[in-house]
C-alpha atoms as a PDB file:
ATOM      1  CA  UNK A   1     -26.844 -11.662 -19.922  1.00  0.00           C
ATOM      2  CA  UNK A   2     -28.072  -8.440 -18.078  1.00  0.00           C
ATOM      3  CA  UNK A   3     -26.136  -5.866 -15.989  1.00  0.00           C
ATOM      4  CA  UNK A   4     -28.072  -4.907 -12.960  1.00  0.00           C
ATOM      5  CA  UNK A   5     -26.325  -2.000 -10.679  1.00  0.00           C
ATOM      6  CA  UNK A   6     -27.942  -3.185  -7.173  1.00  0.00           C
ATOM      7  CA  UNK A   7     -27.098  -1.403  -3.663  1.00  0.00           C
ATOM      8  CA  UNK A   8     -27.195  -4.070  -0.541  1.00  0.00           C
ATOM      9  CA  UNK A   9     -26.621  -3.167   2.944  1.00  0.00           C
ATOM     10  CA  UNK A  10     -23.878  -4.682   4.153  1.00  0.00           C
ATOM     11  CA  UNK A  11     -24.816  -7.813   7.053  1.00  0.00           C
ATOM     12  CA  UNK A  12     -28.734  -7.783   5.717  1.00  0.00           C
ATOM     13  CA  UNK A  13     -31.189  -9.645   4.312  1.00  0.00           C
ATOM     14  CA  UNK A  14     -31.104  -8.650   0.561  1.00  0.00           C
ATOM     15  CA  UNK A  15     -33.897 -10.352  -1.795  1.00  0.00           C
ATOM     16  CA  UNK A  16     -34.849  -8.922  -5.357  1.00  0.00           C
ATOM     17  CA  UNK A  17     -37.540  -9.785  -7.703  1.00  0.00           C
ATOM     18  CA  UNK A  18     -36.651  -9.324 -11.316  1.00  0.00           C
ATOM     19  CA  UNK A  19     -38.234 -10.265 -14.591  1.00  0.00           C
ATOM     20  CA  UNK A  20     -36.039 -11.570 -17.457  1.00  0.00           C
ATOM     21  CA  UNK A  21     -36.443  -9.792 -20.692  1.00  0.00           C
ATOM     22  CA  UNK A  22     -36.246 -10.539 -24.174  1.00  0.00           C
ATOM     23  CA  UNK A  23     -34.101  -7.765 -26.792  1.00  0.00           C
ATOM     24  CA  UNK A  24     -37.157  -5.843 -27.437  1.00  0.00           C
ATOM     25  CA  UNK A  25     -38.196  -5.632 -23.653  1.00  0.00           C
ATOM     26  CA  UNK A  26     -40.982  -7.865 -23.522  1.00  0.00           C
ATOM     27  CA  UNK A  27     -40.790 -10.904 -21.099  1.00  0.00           C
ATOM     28  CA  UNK A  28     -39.507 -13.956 -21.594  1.00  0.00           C
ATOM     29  CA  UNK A  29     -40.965 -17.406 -20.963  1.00  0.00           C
ATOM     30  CA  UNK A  30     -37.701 -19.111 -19.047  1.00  0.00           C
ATOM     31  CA  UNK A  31     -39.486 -22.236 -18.164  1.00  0.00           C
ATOM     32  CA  UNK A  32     -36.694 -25.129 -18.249  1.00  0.00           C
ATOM     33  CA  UNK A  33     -33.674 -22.615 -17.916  1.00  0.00           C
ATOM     34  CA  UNK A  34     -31.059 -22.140 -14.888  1.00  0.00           C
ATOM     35  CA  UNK A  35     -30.570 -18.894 -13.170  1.00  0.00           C
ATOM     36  CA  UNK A  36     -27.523 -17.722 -12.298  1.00  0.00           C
ATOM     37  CA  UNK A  37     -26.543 -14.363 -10.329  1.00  0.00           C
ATOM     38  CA  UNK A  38     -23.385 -12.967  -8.971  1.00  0.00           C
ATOM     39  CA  UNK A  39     -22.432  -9.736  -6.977  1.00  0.00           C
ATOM     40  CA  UNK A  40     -19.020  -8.588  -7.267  1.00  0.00           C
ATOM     41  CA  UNK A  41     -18.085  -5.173  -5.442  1.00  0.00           C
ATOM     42  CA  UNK A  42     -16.685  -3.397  -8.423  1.00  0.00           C
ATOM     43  CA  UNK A  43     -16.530  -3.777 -12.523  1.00  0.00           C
ATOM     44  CA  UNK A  44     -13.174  -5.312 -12.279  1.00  0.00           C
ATOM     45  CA  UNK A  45     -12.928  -6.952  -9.106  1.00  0.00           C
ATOM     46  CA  UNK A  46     -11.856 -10.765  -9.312  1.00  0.00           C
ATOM     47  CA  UNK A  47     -13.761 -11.939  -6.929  1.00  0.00           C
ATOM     48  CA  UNK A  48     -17.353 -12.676  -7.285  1.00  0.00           C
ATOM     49  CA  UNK A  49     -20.414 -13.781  -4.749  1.00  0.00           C
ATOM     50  CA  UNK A  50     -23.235 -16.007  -6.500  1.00  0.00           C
ATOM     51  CA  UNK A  51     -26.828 -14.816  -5.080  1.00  0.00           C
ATOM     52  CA  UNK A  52     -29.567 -17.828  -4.077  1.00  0.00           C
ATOM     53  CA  UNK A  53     -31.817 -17.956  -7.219  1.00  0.00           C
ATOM     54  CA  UNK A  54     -35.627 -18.965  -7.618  1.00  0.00           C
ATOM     55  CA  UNK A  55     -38.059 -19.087 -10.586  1.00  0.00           C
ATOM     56  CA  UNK A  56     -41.140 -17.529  -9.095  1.00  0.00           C
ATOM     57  CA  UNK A  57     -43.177 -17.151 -12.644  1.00  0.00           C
ATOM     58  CA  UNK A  58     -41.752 -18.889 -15.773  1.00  0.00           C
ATOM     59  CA  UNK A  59     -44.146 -18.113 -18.103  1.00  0.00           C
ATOM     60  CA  UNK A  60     -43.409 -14.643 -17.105  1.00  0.00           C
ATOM     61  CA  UNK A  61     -39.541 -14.523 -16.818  1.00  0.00           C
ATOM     62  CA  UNK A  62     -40.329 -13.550 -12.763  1.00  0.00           C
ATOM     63  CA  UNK A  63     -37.380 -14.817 -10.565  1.00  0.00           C
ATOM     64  CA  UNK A  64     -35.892 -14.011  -7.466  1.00  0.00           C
ATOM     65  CA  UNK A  65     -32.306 -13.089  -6.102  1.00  0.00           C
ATOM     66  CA  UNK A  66     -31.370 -13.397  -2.613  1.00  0.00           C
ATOM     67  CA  UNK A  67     -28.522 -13.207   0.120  1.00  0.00           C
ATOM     68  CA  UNK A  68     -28.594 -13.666   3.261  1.00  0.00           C
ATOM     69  CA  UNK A  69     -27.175 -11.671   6.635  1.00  0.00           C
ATOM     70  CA  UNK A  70     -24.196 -13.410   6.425  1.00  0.00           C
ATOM     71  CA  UNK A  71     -22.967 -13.567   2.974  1.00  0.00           C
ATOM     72  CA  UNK A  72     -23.888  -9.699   3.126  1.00  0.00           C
ATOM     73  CA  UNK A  73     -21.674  -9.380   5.665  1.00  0.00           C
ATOM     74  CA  UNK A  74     -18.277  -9.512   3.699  1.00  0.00           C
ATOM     75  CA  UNK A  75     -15.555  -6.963   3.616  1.00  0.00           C
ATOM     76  CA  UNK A  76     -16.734  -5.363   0.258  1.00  0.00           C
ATOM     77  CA  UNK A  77     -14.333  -2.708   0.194  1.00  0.00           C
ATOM     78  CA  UNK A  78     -11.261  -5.204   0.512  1.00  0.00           C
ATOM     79  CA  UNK A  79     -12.705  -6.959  -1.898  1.00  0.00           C
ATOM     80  CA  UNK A  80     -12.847  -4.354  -4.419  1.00  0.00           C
ATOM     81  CA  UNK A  81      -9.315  -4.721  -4.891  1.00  0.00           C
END
């Protein structure tokens, strides 16, 4: 699992490429494996919001995250709580 601190405008478009990494940094070949992200609006917030995922590269641990306008457009700071 990796920690990613991200910034997303609230009721936008938000799409991130990333590359999956092995301990030592190097890529990782994630051909066959499931993807999951989620966004939650502080450390210890209870709720959490799972982003769209894609494999773009495999071989080369490349995969996108993405959320669209409107499940950008929640009440983050409420949320926090």
């Amino acid at each position: 699992m990796q920690l990613v601190n991200l910034s997303i405008d609230q009721a936008s478009t938000y799409s991130k490429q990333l590359v999956a990494t092995d301990s030592s940094g190097a890529a990782m070949d994630i051909t066959g494996y499931t993807i999951k992200a989620v966004a939650k609006p502080g450390y210890v917030s209870f709720n959490a919001y799972e982003f769209h995922t894609t494999i773009i590269d495999p071989e080369n641990g490349v995969f996108e995250i993405s959320m669209d306008e409107i499940e950008t457009y929640r009440d983050w700071e409420t949320d926090r709580k």
